[in-house]
N, C-alpha and C. Protein backbone atom coordinates (compact mmCIF):
# COMPACT_ATOMS: atom_id res chain seq x y z
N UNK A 1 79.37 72.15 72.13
CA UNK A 1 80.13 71.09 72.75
C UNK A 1 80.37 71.43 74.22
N UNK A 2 80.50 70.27 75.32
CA UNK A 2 80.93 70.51 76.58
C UNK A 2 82.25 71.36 76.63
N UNK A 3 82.08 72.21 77.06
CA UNK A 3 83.96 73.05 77.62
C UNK A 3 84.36 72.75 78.79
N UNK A 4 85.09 73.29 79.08
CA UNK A 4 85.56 73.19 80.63
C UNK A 4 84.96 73.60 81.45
N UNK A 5 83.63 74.58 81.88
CA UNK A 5 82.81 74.72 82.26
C UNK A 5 81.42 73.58 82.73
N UNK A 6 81.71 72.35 82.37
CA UNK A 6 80.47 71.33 82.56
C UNK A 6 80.06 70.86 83.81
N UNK A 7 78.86 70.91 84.34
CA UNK A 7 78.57 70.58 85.81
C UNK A 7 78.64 69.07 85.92
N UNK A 8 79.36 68.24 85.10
CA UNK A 8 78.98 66.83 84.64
C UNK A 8 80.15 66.20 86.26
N UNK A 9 79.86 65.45 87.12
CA UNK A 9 80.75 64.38 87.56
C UNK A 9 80.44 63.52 87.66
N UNK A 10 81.58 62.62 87.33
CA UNK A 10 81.71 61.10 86.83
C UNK A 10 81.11 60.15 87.87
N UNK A 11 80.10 59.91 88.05
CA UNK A 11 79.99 58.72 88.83
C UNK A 11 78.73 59.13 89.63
N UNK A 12 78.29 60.32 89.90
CA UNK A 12 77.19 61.12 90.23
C UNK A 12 75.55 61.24 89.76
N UNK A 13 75.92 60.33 89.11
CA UNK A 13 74.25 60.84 88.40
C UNK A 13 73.01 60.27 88.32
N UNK A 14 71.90 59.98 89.20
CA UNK A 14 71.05 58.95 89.22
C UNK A 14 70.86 58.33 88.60
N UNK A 15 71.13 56.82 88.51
CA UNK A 15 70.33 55.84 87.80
C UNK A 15 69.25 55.16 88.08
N UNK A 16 68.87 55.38 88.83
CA UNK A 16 67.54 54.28 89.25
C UNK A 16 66.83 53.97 88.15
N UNK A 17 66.04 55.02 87.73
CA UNK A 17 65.19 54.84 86.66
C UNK A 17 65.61 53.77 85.36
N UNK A 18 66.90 54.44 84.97
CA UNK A 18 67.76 53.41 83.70
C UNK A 18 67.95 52.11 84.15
N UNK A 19 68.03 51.67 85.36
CA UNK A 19 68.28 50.39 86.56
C UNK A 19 67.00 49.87 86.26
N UNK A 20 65.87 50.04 86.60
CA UNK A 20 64.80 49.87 86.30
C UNK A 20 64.26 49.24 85.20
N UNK A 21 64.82 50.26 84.58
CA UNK A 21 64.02 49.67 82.83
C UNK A 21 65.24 48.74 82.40
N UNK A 22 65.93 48.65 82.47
CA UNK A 22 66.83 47.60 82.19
C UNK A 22 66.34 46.44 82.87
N UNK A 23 66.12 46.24 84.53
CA UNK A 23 65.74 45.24 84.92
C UNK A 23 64.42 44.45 84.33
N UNK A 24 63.32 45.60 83.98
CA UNK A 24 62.26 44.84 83.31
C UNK A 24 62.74 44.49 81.96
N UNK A 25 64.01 44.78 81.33
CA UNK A 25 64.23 44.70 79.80
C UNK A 25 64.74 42.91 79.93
N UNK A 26 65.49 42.87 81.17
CA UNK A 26 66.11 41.61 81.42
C UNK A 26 65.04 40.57 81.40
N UNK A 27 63.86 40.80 82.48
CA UNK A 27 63.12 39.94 82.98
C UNK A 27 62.29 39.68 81.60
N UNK A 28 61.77 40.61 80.87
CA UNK A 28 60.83 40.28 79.95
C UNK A 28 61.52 39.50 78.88
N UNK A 29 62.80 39.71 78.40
CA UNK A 29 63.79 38.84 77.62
C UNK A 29 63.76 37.50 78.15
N UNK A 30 64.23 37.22 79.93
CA UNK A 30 64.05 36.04 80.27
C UNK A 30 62.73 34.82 80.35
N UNK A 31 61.63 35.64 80.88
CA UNK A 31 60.61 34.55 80.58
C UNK A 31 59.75 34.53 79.13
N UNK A 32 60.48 35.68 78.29
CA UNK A 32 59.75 35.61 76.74
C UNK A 32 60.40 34.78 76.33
N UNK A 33 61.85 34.36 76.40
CA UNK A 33 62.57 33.39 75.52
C UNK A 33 62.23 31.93 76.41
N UNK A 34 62.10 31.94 77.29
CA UNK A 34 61.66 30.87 78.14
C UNK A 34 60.16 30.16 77.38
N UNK A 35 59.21 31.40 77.23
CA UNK A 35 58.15 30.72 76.79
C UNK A 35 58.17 30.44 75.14
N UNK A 36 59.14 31.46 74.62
CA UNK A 36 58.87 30.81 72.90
C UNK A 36 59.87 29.37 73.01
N UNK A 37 60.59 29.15 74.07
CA UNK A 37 61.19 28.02 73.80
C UNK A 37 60.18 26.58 74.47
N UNK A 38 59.61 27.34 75.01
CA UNK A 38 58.43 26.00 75.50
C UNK A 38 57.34 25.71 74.06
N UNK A 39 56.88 26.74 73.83
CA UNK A 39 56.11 26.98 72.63
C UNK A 39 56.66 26.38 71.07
N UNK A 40 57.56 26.30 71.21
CA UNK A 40 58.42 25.35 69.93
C UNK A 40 58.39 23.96 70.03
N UNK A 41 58.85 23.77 71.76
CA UNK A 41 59.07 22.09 72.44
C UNK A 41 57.78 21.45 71.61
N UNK A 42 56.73 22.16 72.24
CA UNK A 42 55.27 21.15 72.31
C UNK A 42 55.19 20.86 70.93
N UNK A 43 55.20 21.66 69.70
CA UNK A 43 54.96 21.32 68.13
C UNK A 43 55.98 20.87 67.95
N UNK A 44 57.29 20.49 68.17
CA UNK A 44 58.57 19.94 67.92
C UNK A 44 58.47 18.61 68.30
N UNK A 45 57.49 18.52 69.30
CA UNK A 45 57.50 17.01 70.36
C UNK A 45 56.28 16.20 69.33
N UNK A 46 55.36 16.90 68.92
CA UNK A 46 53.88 15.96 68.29
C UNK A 46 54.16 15.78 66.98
N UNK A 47 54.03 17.35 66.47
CA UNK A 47 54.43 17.36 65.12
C UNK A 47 55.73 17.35 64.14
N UNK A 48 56.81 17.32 64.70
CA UNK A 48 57.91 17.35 64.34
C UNK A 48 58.44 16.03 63.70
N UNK A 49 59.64 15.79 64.16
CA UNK A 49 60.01 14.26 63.31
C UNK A 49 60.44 13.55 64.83
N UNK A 50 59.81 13.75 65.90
CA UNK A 50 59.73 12.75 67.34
C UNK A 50 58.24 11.98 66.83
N UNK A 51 57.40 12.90 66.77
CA UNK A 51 55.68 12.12 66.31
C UNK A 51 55.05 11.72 67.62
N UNK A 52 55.50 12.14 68.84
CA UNK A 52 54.67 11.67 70.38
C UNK A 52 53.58 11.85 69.96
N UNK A 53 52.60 11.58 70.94
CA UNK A 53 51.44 11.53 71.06
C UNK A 53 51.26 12.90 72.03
N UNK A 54 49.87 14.10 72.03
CA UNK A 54 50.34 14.98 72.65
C UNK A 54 50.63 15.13 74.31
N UNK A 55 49.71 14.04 74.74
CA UNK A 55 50.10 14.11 76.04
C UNK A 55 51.36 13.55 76.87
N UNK A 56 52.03 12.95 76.45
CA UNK A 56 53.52 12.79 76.48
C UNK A 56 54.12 14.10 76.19
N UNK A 57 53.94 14.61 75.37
CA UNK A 57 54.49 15.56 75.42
C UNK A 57 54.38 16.88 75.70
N UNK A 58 53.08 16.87 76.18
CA UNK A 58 52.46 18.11 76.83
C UNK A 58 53.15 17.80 78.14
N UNK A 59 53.61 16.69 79.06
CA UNK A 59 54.26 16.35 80.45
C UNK A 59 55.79 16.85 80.16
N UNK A 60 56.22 16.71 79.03
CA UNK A 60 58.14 16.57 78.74
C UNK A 60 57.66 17.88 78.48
N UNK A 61 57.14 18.98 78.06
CA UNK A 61 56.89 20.22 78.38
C UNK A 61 56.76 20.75 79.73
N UNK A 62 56.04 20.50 80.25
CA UNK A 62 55.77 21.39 81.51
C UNK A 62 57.17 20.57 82.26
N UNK A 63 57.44 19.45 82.15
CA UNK A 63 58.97 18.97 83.03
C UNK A 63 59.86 20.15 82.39
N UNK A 64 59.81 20.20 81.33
CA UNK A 64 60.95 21.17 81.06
C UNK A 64 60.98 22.62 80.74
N UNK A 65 59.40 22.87 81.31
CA UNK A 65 59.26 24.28 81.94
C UNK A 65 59.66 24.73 83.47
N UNK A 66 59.78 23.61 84.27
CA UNK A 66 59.52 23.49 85.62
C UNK A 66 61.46 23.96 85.79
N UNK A 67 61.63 22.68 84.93
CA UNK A 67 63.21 22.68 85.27
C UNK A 67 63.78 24.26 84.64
N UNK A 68 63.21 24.77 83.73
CA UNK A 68 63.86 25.89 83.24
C UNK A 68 63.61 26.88 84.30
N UNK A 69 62.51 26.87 85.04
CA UNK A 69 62.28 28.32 85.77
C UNK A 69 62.80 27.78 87.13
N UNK A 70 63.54 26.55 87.57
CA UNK A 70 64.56 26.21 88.47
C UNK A 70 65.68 26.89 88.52
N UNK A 71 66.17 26.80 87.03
CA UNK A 71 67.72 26.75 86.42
C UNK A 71 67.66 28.22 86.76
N UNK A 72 66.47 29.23 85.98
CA UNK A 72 66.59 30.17 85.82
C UNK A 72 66.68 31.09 87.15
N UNK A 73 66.09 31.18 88.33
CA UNK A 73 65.34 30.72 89.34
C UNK A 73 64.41 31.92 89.45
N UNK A 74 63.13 31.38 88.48
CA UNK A 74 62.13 32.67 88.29
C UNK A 74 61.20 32.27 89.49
N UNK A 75 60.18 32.98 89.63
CA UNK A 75 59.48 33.43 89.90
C UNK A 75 58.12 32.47 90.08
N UNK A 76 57.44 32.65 90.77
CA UNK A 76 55.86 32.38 91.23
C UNK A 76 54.85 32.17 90.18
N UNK A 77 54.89 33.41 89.44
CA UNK A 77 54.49 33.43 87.72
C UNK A 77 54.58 32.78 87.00
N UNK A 78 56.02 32.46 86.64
CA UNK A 78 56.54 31.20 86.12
C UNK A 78 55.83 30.18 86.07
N UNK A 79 55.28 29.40 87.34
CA UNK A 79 54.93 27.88 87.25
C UNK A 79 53.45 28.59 87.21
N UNK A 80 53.05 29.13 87.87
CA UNK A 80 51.56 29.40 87.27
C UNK A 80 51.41 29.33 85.91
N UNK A 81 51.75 30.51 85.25
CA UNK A 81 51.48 29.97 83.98
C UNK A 81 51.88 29.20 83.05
N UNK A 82 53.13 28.40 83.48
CA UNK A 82 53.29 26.72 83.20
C UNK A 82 52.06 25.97 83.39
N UNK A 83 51.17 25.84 84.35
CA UNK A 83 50.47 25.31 84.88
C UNK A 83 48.91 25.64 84.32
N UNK A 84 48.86 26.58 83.91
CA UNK A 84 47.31 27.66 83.15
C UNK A 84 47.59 26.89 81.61
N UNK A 85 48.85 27.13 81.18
CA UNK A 85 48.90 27.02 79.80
C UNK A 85 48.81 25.16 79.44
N UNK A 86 49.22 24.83 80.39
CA UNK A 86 49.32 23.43 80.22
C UNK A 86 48.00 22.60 80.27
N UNK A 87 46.85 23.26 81.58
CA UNK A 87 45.55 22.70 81.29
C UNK A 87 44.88 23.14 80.01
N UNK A 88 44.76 24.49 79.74
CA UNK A 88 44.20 24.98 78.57
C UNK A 88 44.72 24.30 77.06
N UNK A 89 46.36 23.86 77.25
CA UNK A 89 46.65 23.06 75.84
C UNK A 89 46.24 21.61 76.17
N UNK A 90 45.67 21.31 77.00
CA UNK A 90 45.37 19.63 77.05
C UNK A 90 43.81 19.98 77.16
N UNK A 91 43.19 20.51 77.35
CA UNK A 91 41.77 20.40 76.78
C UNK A 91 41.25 20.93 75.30
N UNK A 92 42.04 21.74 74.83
CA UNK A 92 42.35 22.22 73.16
C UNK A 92 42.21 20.84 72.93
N UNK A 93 43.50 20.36 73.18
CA UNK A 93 43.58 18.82 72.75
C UNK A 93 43.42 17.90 72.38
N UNK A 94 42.70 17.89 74.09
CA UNK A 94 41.76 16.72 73.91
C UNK A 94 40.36 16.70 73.33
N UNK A 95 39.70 18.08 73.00
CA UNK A 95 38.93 18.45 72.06
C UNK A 95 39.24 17.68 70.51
N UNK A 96 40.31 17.91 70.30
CA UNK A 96 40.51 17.59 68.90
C UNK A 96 40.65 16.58 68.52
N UNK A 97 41.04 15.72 69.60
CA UNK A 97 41.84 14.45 69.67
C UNK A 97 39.99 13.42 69.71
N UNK A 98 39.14 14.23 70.14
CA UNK A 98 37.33 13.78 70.11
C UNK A 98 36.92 14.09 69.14
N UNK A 99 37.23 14.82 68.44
CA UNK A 99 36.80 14.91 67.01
C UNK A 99 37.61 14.46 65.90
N UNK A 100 38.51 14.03 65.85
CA UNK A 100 38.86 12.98 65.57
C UNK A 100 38.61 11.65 65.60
């Protein structure tokens, strides 16, 4: 156990590193819950009990990706890959929506 002998003072002790990993613990929490909550919207919006059609709701998605990484006020990243994921799910899509 520590005795009275401990080189320990209160308030002294680098954190950067722990600062650090906490900050990426924050950020990766923030745009992971950001994207499983976009990722729910879109099957909640077509397939759910709304029944849109997907491109309506592939738009009320990315609107309410746009507005979230406003609110939030992320990053550059953010709307990029709002923007990547949104062409790639509308040509999925519209693939299917042709074979059909």
């Amino acid at each position: 156990m520590a005795g009275a002998h401990s080189d320990y003072k209160k308030g002294e002790m680098e954190v950067d590193a722990q600062r650090g990993t906490f900050d990426g613990f924050m950020g990766l929490t923030v745009y992971g819950g950001g994207m499983i909550a976009l990722a729910l919207l879109f099957p909640i919006l077509t397939v759910g009990g709304v029944g849109l059609p997907w491109f309506p709701a592939l738009i009320i998605t990315v609107v309410a990706g746009i507005i979230m990484g406003l609110a939030l006020k992320l990053k550059g990243a953010w709307y990029a890959t709002i923007i990547f994921i949104a062409i790639i799910t509308a040509i999925v899509c519209a693939i299917f929506s042709a074979i059909n």
